[in-house]
N, C-alpha and C. Protein backbone atom coordinates (compact mmCIF):
# COMPACT_ATOMS: atom_id res chain seq x y z
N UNK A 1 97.85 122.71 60.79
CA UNK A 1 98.01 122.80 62.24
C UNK A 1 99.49 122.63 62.60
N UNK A 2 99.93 123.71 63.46
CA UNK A 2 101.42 123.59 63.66
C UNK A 2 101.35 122.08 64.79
N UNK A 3 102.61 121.30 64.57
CA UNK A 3 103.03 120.12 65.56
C UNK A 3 103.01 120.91 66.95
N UNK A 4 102.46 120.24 67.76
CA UNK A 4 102.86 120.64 69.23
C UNK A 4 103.69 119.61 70.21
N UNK A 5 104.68 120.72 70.40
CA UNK A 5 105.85 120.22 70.92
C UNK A 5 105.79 119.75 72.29
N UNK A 6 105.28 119.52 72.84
CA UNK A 6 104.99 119.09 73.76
C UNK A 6 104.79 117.74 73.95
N UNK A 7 103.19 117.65 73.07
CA UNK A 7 102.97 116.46 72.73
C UNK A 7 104.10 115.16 72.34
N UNK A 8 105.02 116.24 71.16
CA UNK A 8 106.28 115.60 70.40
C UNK A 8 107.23 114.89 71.56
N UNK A 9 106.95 115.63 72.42
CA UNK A 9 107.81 114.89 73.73
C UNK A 9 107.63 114.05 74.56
N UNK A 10 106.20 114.57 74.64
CA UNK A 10 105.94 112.90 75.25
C UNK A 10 105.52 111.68 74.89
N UNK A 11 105.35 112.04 73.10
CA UNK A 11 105.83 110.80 72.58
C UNK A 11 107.21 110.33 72.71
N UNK A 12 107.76 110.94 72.40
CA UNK A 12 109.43 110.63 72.71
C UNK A 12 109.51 109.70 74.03
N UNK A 13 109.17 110.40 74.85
CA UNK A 13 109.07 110.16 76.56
C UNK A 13 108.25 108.54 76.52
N UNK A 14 107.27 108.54 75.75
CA UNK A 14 106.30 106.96 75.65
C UNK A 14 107.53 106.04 74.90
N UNK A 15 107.61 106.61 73.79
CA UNK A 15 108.54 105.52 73.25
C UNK A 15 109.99 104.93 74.00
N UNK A 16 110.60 105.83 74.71
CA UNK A 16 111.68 105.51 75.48
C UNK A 16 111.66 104.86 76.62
N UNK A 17 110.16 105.34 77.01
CA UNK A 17 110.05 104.32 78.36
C UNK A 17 109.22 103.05 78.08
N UNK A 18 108.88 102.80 77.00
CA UNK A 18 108.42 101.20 76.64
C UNK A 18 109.55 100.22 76.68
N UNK A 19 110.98 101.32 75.94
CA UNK A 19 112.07 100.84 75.32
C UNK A 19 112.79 100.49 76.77
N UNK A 20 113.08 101.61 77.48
CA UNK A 20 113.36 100.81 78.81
C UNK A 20 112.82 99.74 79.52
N UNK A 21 111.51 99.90 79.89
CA UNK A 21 110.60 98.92 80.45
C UNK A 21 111.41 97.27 79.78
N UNK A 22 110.97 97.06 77.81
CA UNK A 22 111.40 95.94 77.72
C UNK A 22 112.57 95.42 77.91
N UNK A 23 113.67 96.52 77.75
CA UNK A 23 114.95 95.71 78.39
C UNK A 23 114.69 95.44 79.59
N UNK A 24 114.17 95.86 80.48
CA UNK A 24 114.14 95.60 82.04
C UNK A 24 113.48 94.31 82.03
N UNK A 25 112.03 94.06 81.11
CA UNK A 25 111.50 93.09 81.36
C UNK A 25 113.03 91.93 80.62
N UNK A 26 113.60 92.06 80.18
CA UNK A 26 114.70 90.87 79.50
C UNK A 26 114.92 90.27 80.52
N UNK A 27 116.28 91.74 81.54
CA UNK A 27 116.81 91.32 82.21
C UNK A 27 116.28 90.49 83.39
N UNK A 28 114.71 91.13 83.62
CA UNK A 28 113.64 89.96 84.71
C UNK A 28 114.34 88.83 84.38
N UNK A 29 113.65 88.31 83.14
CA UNK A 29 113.89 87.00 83.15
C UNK A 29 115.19 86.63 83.03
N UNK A 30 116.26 87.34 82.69
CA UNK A 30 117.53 86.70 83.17
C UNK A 30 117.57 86.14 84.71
N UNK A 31 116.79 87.11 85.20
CA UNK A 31 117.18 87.13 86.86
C UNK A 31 116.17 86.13 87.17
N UNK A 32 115.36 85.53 86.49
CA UNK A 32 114.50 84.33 87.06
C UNK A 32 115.55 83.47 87.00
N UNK A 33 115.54 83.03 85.61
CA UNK A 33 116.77 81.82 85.18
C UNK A 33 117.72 81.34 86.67
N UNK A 34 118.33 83.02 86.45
CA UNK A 34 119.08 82.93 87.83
C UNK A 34 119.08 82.49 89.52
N UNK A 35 117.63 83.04 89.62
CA UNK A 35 116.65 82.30 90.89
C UNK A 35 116.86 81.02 90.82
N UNK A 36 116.07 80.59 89.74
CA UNK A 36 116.03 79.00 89.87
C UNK A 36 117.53 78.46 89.85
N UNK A 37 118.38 78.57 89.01
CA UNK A 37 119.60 78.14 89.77
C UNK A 37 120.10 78.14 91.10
N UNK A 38 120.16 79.46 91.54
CA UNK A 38 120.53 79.38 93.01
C UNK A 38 119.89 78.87 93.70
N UNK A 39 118.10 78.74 93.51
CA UNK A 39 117.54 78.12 94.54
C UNK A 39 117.94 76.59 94.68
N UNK A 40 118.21 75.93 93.25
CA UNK A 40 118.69 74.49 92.99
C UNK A 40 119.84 74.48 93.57
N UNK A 41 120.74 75.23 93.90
CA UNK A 41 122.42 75.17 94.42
C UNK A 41 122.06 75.30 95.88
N UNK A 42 120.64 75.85 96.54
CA UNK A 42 120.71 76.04 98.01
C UNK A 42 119.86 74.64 98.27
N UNK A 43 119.04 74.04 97.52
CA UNK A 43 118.39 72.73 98.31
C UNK A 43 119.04 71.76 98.34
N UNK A 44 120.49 71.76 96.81
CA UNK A 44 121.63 70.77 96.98
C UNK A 44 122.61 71.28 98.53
N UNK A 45 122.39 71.90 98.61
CA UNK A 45 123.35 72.27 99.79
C UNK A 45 123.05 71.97 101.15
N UNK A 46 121.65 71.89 101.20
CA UNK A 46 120.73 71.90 102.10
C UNK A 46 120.59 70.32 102.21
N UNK A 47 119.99 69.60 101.51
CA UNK A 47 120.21 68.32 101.50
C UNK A 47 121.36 67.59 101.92
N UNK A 48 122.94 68.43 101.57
CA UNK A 48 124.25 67.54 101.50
C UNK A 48 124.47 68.05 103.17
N UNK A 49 123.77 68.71 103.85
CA UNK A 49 123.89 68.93 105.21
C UNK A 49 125.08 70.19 105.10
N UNK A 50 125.61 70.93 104.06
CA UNK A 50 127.06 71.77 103.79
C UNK A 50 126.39 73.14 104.71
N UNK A 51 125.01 73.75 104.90
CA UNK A 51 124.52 74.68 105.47
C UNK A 51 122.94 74.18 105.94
N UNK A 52 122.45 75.25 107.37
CA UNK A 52 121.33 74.51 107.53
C UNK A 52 119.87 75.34 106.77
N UNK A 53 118.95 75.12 106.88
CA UNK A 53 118.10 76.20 106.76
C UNK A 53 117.89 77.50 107.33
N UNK A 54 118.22 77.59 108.66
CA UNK A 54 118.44 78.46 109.68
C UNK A 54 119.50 79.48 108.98
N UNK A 55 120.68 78.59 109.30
CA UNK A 55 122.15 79.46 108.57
C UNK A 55 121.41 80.41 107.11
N UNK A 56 120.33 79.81 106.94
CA UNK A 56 120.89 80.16 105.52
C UNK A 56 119.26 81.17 105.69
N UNK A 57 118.63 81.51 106.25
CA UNK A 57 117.61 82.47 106.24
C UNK A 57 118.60 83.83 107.03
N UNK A 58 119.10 83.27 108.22
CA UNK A 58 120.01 84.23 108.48
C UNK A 58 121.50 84.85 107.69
N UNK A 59 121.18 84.32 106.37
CA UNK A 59 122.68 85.10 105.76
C UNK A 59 121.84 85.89 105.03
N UNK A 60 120.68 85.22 104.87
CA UNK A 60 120.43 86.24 103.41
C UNK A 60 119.39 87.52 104.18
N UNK A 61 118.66 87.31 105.08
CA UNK A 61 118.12 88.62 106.15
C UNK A 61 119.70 89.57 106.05
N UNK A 62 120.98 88.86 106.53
CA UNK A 62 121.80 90.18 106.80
C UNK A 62 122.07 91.22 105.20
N UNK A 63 121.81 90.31 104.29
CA UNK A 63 122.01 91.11 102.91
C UNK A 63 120.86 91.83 102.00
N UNK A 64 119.88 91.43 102.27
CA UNK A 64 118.25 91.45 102.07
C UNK A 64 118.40 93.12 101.54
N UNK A 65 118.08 93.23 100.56
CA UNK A 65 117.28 94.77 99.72
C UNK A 65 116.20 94.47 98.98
N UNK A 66 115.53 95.57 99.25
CA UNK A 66 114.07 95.46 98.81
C UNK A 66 113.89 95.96 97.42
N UNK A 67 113.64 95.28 96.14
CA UNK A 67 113.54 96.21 94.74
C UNK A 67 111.84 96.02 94.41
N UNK A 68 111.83 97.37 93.93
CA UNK A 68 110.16 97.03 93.28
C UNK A 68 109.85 98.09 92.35
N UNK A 69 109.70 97.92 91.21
CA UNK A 69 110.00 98.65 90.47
C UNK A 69 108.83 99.09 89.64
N UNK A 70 107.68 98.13 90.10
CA UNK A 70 106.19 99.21 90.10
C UNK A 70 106.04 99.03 88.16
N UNK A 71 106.47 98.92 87.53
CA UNK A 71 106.32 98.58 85.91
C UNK A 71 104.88 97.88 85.93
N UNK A 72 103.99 98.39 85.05
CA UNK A 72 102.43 96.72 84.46
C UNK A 72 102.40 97.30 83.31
N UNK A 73 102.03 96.33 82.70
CA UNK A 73 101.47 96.56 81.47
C UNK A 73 100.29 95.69 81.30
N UNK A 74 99.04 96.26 81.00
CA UNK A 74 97.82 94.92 81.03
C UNK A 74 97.69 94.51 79.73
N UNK A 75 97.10 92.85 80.44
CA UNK A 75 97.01 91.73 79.24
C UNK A 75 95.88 91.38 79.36
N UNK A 76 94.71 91.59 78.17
CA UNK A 76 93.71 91.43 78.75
C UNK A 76 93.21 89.88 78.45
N UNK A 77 92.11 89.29 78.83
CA UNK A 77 92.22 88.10 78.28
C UNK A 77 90.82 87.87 77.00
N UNK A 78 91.15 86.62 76.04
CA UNK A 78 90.36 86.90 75.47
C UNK A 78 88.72 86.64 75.86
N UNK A 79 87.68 87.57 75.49
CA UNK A 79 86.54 87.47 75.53
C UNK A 79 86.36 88.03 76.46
N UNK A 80 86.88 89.53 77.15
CA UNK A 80 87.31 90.63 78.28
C UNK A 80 86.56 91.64 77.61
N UNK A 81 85.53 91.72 76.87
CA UNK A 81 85.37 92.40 76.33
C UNK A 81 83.82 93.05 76.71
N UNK A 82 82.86 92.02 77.62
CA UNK A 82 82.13 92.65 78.30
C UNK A 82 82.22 94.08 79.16
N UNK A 83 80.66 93.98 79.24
CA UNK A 83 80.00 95.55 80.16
C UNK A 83 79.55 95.10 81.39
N UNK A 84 80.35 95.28 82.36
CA UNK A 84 80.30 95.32 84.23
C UNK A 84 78.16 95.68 84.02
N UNK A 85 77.58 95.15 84.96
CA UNK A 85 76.10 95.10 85.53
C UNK A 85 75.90 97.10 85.66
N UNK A 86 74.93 97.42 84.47
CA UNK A 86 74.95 98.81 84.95
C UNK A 86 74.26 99.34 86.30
N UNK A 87 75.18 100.75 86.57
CA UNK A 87 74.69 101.20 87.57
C UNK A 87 74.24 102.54 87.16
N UNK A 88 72.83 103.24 88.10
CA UNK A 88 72.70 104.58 87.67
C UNK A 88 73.64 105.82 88.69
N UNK A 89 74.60 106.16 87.54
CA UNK A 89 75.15 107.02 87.98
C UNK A 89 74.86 107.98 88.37
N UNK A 90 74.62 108.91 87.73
CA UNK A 90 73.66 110.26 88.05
C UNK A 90 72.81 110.53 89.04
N UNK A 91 71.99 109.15 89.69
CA UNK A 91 71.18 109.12 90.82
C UNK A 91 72.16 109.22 92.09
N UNK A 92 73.73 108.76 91.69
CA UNK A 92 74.78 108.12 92.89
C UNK A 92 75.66 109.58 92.87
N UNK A 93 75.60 110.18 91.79
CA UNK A 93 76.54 110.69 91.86
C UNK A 93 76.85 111.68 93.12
N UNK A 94 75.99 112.68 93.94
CA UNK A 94 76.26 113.23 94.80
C UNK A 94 76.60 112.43 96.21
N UNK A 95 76.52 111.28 95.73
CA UNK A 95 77.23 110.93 97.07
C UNK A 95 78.58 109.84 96.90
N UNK A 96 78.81 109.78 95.78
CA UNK A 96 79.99 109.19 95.36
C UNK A 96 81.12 110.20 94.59
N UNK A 97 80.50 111.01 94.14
CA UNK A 97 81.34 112.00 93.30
C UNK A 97 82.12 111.34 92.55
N UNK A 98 82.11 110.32 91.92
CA UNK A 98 82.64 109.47 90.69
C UNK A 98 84.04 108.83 91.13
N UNK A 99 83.73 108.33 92.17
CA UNK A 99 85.17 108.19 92.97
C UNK A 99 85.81 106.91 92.20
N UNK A 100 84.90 106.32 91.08
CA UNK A 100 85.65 105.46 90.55
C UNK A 100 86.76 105.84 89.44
N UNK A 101 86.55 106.95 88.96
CA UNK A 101 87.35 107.59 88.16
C UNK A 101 88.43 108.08 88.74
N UNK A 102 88.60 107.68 89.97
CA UNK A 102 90.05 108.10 90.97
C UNK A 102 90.69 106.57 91.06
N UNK A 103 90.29 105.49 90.68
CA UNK A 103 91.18 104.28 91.12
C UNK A 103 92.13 104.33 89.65
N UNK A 104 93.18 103.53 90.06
CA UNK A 104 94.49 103.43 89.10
C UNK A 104 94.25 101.78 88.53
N UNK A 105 94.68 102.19 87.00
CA UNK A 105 94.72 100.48 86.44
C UNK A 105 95.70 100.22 85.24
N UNK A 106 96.51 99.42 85.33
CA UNK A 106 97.60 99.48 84.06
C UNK A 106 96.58 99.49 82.89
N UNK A 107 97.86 100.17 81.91
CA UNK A 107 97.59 100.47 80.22
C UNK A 107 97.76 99.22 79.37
N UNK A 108 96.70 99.17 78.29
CA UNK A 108 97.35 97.68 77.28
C UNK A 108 98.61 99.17 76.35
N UNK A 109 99.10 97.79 75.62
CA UNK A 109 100.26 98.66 74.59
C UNK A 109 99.75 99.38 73.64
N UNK A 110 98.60 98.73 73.59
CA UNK A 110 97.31 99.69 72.24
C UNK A 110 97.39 100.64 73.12
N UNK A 111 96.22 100.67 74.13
CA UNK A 111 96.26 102.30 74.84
C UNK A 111 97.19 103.25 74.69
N UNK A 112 98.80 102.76 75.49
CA UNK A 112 99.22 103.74 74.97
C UNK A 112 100.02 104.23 74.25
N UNK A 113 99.82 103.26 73.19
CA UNK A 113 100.16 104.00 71.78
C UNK A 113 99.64 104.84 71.12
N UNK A 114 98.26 104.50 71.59
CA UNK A 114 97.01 105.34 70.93
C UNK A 114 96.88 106.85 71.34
N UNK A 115 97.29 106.57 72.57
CA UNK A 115 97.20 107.90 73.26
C UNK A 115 95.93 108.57 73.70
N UNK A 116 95.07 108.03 73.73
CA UNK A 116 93.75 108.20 73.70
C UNK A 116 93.78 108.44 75.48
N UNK A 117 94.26 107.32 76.34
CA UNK A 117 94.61 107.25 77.28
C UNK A 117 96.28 107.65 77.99
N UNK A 118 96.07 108.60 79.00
CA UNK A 118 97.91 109.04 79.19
C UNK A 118 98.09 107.95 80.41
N UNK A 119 99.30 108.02 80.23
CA UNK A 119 100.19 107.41 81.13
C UNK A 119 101.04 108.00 82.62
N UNK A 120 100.69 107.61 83.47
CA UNK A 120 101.43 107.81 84.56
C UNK A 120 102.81 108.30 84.51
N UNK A 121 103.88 108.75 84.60
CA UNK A 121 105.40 109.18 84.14
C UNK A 121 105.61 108.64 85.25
N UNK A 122 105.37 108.63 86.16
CA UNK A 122 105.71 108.17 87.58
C UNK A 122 105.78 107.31 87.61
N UNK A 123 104.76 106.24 87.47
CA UNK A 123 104.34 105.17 87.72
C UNK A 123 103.92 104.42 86.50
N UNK A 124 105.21 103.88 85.47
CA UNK A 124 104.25 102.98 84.64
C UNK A 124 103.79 102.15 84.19
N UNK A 125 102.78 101.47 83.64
CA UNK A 125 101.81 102.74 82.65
C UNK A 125 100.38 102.23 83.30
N UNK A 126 100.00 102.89 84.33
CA UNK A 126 98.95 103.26 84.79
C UNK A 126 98.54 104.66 84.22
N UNK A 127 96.77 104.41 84.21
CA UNK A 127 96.09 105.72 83.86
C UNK A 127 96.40 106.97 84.72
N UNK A 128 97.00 107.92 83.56
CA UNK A 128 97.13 109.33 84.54
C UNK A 128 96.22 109.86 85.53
N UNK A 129 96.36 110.47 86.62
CA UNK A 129 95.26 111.60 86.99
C UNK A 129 96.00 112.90 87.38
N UNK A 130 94.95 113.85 87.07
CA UNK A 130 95.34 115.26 86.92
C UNK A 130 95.44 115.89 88.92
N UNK A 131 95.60 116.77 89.21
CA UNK A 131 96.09 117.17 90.43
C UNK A 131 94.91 117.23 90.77
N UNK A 132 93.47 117.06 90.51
CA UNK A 132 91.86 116.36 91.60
C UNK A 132 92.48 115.76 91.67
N UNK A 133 93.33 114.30 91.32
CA UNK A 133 92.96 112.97 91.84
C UNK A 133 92.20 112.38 91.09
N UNK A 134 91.87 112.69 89.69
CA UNK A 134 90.85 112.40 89.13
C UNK A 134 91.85 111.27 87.38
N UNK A 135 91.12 110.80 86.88
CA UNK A 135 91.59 110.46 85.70
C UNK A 135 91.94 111.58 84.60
N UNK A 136 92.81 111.83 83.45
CA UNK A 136 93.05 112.78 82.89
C UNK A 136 91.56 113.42 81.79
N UNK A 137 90.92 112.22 81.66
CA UNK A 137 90.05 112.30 80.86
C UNK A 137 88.75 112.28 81.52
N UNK A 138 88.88 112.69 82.70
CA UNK A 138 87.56 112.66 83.53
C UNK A 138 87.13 114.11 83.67
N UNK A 139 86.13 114.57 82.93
CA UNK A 139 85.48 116.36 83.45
C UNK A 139 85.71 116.70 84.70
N UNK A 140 86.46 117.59 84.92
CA UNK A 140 86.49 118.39 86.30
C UNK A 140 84.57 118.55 86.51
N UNK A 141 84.39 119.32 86.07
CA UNK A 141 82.76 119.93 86.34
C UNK A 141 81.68 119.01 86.55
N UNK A 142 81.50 117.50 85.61
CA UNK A 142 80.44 117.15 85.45
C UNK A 142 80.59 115.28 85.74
N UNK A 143 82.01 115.18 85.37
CA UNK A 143 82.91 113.85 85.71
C UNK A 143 82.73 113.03 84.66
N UNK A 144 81.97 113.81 83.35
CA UNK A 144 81.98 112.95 82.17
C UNK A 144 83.42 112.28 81.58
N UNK A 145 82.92 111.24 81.07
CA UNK A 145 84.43 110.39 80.75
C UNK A 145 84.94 111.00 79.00
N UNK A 146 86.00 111.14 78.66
CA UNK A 146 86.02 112.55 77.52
C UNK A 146 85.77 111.55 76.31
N UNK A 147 86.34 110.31 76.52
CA UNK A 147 86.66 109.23 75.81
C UNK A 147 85.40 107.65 75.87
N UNK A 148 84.83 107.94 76.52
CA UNK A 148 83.83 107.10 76.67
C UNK A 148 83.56 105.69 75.44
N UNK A 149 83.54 106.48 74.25
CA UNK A 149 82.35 105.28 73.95
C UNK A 149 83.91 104.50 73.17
N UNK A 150 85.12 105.25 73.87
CA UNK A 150 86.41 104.31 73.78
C UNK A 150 87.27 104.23 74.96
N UNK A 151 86.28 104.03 76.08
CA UNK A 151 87.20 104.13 77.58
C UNK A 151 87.47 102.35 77.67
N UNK A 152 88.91 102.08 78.33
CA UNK A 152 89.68 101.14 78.50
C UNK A 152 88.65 99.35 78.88
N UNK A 153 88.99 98.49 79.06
CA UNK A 153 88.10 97.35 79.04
C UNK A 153 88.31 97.66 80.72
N UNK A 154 89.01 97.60 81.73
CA UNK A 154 88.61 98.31 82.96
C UNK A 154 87.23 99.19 83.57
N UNK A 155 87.21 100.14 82.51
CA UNK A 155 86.02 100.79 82.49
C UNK A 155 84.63 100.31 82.39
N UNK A 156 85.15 99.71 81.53
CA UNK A 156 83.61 99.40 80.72
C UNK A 156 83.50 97.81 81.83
N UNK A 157 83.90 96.87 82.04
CA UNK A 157 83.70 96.07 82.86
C UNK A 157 83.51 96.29 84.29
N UNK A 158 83.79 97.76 84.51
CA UNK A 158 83.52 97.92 86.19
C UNK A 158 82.22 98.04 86.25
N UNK A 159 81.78 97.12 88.11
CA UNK A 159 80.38 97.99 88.43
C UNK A 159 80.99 98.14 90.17
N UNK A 160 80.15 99.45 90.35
CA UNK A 160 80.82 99.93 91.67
C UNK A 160 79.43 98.89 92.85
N UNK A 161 78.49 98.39 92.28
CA UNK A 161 77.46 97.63 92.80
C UNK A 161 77.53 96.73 93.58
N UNK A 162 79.06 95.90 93.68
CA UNK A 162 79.22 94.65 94.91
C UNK A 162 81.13 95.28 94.66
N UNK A 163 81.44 96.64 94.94
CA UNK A 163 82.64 96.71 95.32
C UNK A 163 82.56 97.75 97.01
N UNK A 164 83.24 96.56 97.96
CA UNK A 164 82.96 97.15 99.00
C UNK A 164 83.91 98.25 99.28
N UNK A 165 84.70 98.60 98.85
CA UNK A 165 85.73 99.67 98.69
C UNK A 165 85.28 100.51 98.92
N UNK A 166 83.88 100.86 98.11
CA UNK A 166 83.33 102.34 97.42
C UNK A 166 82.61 102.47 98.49
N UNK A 167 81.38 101.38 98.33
CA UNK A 167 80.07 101.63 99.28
C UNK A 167 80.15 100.61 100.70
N UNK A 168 79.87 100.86 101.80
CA UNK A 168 79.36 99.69 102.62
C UNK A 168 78.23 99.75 102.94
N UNK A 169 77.27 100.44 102.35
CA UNK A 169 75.82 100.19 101.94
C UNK A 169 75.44 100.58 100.78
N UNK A 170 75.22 99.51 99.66
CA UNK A 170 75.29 100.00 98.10
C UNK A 170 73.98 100.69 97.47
N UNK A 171 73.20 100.07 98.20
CA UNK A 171 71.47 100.26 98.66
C UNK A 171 71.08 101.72 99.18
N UNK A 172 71.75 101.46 100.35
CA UNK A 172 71.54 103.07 100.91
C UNK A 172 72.21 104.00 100.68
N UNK A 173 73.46 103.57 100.17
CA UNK A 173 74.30 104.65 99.38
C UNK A 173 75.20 105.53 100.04
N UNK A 174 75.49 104.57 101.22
CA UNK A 174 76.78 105.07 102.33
C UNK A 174 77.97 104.47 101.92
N UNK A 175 78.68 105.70 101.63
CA UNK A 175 79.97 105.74 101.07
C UNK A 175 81.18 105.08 101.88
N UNK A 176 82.37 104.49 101.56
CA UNK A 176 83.11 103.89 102.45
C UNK A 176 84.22 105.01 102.16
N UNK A 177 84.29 106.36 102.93
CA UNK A 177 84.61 107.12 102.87
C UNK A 177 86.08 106.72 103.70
N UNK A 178 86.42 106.14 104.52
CA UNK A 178 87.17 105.75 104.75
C UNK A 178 88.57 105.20 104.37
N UNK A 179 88.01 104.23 103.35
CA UNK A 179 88.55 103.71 102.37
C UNK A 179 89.27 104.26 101.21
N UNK A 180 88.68 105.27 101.03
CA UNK A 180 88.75 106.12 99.50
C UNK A 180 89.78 107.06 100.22
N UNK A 181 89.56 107.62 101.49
CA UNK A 181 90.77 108.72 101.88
C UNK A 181 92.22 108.13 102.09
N UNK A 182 92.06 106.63 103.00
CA UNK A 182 93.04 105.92 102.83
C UNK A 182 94.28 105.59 101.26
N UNK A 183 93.03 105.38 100.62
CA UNK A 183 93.67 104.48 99.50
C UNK A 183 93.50 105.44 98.53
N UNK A 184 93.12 106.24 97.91
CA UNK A 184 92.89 107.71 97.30
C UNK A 184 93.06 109.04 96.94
N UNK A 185 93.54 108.94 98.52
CA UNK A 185 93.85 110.32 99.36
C UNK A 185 95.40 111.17 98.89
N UNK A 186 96.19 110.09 98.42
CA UNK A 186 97.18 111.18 98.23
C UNK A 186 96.77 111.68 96.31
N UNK A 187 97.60 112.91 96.13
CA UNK A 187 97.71 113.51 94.74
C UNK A 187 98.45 112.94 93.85
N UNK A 188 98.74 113.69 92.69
CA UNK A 188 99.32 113.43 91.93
C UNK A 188 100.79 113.51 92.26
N UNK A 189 102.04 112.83 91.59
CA UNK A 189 103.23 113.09 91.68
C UNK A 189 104.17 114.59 91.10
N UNK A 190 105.06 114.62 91.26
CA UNK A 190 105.54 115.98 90.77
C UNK A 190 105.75 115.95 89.47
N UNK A 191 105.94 115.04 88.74
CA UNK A 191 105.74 114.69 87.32
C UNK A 191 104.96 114.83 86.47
N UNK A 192 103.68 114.74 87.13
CA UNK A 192 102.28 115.14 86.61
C UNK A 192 101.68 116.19 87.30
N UNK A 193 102.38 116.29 88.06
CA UNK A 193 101.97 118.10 88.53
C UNK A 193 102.49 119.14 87.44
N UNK A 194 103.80 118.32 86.74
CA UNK A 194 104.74 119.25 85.88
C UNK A 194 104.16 118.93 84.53
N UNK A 195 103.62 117.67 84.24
CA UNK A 195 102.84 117.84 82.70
C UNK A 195 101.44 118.21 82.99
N UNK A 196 100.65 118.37 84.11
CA UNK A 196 99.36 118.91 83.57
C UNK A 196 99.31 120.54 83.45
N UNK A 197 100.62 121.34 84.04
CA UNK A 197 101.05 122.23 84.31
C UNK A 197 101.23 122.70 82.76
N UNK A 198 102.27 122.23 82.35
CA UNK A 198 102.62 122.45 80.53
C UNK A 198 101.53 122.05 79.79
N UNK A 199 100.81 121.40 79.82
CA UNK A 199 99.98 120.90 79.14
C UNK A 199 98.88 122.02 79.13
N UNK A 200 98.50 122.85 80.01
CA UNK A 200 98.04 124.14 80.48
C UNK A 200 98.39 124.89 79.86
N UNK A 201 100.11 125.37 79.82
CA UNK A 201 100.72 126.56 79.40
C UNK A 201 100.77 126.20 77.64
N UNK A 202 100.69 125.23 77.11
CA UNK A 202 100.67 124.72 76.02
C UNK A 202 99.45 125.03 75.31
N UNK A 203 98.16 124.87 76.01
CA UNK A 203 97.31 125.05 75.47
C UNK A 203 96.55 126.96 75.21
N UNK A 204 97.47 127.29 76.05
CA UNK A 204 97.17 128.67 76.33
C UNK A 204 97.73 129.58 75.19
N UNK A 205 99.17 129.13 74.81
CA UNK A 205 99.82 129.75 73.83
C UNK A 205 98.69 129.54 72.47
N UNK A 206 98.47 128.22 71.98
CA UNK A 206 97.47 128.04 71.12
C UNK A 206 96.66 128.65 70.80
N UNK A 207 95.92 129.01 71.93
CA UNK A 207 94.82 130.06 71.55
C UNK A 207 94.97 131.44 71.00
């Protein structure tokens, strides 16, 4: 089987952005270290009467930037290894349309190394979804999971049965349609518009 280059890249692309991520996570904790100092240099200051509290909410409002840099990586804990209360899907499905396979949840480092599960480029390393809105490994047609009887501890621990998100009648099976357009509603990023795109043209040459 010839290597596909593609793939080759976004391994590349996984490995470089782990490699970034952990320096970033370093420098975090430099910048805690750092917190706690300054915060210790502002309650000595604060105490010695040198600035008041006031003064000093108003210096730092005038300098104030917002960083967020959106990085998870999940840790799961041990004995995480349970199955969420089953639900029958198939009976739900026309009125849920598998809308759980549209929520986002960080990757462990197994995942995605394994690759079994893709990664967000955008956003990481949350589970991809393809331009439905859907997970990468979720059937367009039927919403089967491709990976199942190795889908993430997320998966396998969810039940959509007491999540009021989904349903606000779980019983009667009224959808919290609301909710899902809100929080749901937008697509994929241009990033993953651009790999499910290649990933397409990739598979096409193959054949």
């Amino acid at each position: 089987m010839e290597p596909d280059p593609l793939r080759e890249l976004e391994r590349q692309v996984e490995a470089g952005g782990m490699f970034a991520h952990a320096v970033l996570a370093q420098e975090a904790n430099r910048a805690d270290q750092n917190e706690a100092i300054i915060r210790g240099l502002v309650e000595l200051l604060i105490q010695r009467e040198v600035v008041t509290a006031e003064e000093l909410v108003a210096a730092v409002d005038a300098v104030r930037t917002e960083t967020d840099i959106g990085i998870a990586i999940r840790v799961d804990k041990e004995g995480s290894e349970g199955v969420g209360n089953p639900v029958d899907c198939a009976a739900r499905m026309h009125a849920c349309h598998a809308v759980c396979c549209r929520l986002r949840f960080p990757l462990t480092v197994e995942e995605v190394e394994s690759g079994l599960m893709k990664w967000d480029l955008g956003r990481p390393y949350f589970n991809r979804h393809g331009p439905d809105g859907y997970c990468v490994q979720c059937a367009p047609d039927t919403h089967a999971c491709g990976i199942y009887e190795e889908r993430p501890a997320p998966c396998r621990q969810y039940t959509c049965a007491d999540d009021k998100r989904i349903w606000k009648d779980f019983d009667a099976m009224v959808i919290n349609q609301e909710w899902i357009d809100e929080a749901l509603g937008t697509g994929p990023g241009p990033v993953e518009v651009f790999m499910t795109a290649a990933e397409g043209d990739s598979r096409s040459r193959r054949a």
